[in-house]
C-alpha atoms as a PDB file:
ATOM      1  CA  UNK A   1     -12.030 -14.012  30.788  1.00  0.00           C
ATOM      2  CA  UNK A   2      -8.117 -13.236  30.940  1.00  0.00           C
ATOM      3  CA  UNK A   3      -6.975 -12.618  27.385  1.00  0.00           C
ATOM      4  CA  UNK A   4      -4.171 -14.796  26.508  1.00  0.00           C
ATOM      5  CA  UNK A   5      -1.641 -14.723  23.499  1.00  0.00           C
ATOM      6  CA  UNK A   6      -2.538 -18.620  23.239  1.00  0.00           C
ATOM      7  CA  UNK A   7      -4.864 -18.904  20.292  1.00  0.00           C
ATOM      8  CA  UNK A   8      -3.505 -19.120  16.772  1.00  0.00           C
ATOM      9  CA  UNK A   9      -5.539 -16.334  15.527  1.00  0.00           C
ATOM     10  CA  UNK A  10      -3.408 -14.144  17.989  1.00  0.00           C
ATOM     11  CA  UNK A  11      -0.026 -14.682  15.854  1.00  0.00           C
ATOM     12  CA  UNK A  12       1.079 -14.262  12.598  1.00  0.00           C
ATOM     13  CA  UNK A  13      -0.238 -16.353   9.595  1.00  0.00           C
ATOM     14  CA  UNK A  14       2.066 -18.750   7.998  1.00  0.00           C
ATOM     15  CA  UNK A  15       1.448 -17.392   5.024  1.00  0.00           C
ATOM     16  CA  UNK A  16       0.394 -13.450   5.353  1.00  0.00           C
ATOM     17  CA  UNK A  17       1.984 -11.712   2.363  1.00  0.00           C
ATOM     18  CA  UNK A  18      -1.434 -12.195   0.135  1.00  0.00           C
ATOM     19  CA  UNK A  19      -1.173  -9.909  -2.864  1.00  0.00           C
ATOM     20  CA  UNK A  20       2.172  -7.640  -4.154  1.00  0.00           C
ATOM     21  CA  UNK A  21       1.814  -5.871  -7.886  1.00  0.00           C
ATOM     22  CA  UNK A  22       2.035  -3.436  -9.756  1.00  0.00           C
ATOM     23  CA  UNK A  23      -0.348  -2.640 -12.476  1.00  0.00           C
ATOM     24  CA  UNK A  24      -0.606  -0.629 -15.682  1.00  0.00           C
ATOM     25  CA  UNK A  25      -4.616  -1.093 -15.360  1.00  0.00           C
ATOM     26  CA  UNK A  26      -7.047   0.567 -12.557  1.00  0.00           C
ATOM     27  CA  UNK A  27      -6.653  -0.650  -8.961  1.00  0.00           C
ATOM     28  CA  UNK A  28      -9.585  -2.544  -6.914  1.00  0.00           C
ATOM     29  CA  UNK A  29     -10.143  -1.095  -3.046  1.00  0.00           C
ATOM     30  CA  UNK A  30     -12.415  -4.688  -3.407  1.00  0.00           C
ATOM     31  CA  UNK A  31     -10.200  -7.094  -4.780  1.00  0.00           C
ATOM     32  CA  UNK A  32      -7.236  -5.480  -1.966  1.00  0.00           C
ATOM     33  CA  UNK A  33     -10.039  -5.721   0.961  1.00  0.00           C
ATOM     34  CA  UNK A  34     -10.895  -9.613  -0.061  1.00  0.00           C
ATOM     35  CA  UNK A  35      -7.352 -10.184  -0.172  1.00  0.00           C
ATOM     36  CA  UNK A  36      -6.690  -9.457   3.366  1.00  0.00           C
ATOM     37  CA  UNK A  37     -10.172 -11.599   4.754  1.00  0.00           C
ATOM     38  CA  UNK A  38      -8.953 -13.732   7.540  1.00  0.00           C
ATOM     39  CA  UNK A  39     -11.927 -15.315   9.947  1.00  0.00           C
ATOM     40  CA  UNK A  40      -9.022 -14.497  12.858  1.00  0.00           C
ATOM     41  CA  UNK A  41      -8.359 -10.798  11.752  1.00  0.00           C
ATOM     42  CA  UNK A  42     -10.370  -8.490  14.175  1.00  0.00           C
ATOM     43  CA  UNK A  43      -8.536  -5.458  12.844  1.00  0.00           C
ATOM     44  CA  UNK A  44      -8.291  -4.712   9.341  1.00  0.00           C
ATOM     45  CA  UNK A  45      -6.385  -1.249   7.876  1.00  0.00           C
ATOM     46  CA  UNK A  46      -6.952  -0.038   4.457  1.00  0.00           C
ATOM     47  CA  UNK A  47      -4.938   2.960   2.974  1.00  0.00           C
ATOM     48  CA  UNK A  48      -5.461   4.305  -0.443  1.00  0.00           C
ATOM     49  CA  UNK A  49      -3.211   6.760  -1.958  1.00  0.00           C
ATOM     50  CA  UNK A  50      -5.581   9.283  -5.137  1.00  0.00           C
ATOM     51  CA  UNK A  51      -4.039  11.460  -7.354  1.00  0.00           C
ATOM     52  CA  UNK A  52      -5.112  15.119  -6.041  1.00  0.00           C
ATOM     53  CA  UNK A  53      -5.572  17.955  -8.000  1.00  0.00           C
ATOM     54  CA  UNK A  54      -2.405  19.986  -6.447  1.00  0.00           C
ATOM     55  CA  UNK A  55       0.763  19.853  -4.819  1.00  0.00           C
ATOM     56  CA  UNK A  56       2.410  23.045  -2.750  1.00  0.00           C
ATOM     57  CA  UNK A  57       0.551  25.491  -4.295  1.00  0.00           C
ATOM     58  CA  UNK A  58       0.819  24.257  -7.679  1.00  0.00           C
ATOM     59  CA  UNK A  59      -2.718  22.767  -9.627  1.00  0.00           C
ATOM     60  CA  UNK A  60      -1.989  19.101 -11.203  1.00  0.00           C
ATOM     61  CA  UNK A  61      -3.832  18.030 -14.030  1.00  0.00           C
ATOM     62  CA  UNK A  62      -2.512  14.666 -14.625  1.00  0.00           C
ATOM     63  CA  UNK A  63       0.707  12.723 -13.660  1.00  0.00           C
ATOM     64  CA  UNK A  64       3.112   9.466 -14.431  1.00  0.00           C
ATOM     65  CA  UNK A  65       4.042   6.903 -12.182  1.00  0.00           C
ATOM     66  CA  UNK A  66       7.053   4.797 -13.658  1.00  0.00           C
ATOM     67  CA  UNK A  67       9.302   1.960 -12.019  1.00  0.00           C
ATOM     68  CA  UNK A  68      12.040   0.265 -11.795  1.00  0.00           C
ATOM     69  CA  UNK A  69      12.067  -3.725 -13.073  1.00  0.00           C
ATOM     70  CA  UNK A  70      12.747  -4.486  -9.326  1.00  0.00           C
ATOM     71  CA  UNK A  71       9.803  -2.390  -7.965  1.00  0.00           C
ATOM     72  CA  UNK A  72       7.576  -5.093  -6.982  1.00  0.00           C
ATOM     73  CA  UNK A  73      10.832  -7.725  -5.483  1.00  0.00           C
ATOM     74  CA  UNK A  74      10.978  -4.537  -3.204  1.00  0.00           C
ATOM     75  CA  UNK A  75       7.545  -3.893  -2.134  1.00  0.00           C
ATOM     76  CA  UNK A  76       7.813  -8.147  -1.222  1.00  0.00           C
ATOM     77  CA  UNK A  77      10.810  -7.335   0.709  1.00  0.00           C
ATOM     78  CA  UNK A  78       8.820  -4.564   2.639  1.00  0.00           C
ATOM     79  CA  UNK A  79       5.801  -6.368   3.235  1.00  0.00           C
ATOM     80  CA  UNK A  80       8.620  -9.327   4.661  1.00  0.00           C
ATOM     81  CA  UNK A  81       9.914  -6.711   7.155  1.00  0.00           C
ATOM     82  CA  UNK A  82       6.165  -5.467   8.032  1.00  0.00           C
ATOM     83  CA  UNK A  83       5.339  -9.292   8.703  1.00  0.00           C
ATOM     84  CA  UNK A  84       8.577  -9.935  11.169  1.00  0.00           C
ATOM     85  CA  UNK A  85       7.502  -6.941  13.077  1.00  0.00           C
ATOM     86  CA  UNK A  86       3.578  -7.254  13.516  1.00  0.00           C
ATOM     87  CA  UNK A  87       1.380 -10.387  13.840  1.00  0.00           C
ATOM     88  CA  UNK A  88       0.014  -9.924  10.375  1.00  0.00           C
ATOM     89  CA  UNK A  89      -3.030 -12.555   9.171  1.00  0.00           C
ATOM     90  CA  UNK A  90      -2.820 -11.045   5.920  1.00  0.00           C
ATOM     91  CA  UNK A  91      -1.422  -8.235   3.685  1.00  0.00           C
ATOM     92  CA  UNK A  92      -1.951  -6.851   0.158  1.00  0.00           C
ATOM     93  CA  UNK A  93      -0.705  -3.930  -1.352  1.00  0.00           C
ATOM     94  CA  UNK A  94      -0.809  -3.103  -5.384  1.00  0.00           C
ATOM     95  CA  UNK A  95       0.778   0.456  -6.825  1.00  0.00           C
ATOM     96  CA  UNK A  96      -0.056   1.700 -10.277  1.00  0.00           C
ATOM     97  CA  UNK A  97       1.901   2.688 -13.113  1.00  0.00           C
ATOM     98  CA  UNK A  98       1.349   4.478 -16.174  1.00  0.00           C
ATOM     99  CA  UNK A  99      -0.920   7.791 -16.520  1.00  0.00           C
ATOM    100  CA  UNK A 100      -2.990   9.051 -14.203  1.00  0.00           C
ATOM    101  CA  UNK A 101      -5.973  11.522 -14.195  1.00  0.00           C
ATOM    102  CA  UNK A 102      -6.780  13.340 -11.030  1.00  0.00           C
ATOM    103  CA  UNK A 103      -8.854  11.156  -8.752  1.00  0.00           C
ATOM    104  CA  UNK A 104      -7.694   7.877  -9.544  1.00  0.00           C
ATOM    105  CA  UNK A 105      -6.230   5.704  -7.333  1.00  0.00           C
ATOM    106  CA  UNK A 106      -2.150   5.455  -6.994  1.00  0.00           C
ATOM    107  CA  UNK A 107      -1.865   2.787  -4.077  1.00  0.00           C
ATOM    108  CA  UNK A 108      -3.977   0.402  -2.440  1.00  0.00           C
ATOM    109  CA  UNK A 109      -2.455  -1.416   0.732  1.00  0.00           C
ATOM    110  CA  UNK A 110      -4.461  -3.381   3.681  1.00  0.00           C
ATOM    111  CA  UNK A 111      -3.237  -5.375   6.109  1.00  0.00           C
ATOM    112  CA  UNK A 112      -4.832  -7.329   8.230  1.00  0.00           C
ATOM    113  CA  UNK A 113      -4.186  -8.410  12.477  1.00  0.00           C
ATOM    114  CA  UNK A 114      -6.122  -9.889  15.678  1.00  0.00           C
ATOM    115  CA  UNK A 115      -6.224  -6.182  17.048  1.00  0.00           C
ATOM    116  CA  UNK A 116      -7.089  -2.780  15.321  1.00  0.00           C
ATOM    117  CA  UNK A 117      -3.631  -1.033  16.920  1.00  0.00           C
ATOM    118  CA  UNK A 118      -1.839  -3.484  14.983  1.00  0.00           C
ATOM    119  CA  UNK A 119      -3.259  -3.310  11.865  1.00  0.00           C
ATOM    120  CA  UNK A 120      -2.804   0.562  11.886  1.00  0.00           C
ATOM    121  CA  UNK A 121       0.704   0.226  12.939  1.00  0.00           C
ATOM    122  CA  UNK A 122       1.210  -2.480  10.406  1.00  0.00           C
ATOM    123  CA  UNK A 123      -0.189  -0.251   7.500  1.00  0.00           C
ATOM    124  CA  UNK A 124       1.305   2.826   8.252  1.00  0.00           C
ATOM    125  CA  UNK A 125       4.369   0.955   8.368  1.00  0.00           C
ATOM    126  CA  UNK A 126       4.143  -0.853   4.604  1.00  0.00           C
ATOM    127  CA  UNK A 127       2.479   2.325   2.844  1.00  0.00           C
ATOM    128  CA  UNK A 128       5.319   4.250   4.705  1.00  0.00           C
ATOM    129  CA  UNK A 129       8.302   2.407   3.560  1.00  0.00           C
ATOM    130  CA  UNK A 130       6.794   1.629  -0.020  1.00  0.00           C
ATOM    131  CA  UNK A 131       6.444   5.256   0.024  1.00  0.00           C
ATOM    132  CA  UNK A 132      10.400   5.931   0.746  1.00  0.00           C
ATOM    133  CA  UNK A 133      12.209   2.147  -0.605  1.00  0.00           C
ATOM    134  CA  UNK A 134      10.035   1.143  -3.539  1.00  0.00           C
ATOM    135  CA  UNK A 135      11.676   2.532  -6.711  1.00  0.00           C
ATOM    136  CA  UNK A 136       8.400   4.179  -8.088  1.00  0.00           C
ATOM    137  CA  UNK A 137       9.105   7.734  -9.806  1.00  0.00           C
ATOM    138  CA  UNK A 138       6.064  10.329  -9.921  1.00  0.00           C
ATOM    139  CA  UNK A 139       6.175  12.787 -13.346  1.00  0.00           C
ATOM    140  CA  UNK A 140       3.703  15.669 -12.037  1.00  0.00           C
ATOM    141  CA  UNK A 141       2.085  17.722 -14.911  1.00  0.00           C
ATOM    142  CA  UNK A 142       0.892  20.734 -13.906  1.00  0.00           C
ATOM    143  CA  UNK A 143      -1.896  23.630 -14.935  1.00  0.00           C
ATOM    144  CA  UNK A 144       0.622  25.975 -16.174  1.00  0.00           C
ATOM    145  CA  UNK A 145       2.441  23.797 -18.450  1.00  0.00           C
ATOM    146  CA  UNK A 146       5.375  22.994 -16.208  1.00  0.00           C
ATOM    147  CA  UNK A 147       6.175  19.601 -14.709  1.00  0.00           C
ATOM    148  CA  UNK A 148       8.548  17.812 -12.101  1.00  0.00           C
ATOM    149  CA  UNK A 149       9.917  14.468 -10.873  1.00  0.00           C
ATOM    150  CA  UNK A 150       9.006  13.752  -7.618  1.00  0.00           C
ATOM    151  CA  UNK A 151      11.691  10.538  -5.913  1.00  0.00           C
ATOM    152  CA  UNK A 152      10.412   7.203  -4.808  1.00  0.00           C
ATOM    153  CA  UNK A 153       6.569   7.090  -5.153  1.00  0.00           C
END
């Protein structure tokens, strides 16, 4: 059987762009997996970002995430350019605010394509460019009392 571009399940959804927050409360892995569930999606990709216990050399104990009121307008706008460039069935991606112990989770994004090479590509895109465009701000605190900003997310 010659595998053709024909089928609708092998484009784009009208609609991909599925779920885009961010939260004060604890993030779901679940409720961002469900999000993504498309019956023509034979590739899902599902990244989520924890808050570990050090950065270059340093031990964390706990950190901040803060935003700017247009945070979430520009994760939309991201997950818009992901969607132009990949044929996405569906995408989700939530980021947390607010203080965080070590362990808990930061960012949740999934998208979901026909193929598995897309939905990699397509992830590592949107949890790449939220990571560097998405006015998020990180406030590290760390073991020996210091602390730092860290840029965008």
């Amino acid at each position: 059987m010659a595998l053709t571009n024909d089928h609708p399940g092998e484009r784009a959804a009208q609609d991909p762009i599925k779920l885009i927050a961010v939260r004060e409360t604890p993030l779901s892995v679940d409720e961002v997996f469900r999000a993504v569930g498309d019956d023509a999606a034979g590739g899902v990709a599902l990244f989520v970002g924890t808050v570990r216990n050090h950065d270059e050399g340093a031990d964390v104990d706990a950190l901040g995430y803060s935003c700017h009121p247009s945070a979430e307008a520009e994760m939309r706008r991201i997950a818009e350019k992901v969607v132009a460039g990949h044929p996405v069935r569906a995408l989700a991606a939530v980021h947390r605010v607010g203080d965080l112990r070590v362990g808990d989770l930061a960012v949740v994004v999934a998208v979901a394509c026909p193929h598995r090479a897309e939905a990699f590509d397509a992830c590592r895109m949107l949890i790449d460019d939220l990571k560097h465009e998405v006015p998020i701000w990180k406030h590290q605190r760390f073991s020996d009392g210091t602390d730092e900003w860290v840029g965008a997310c």
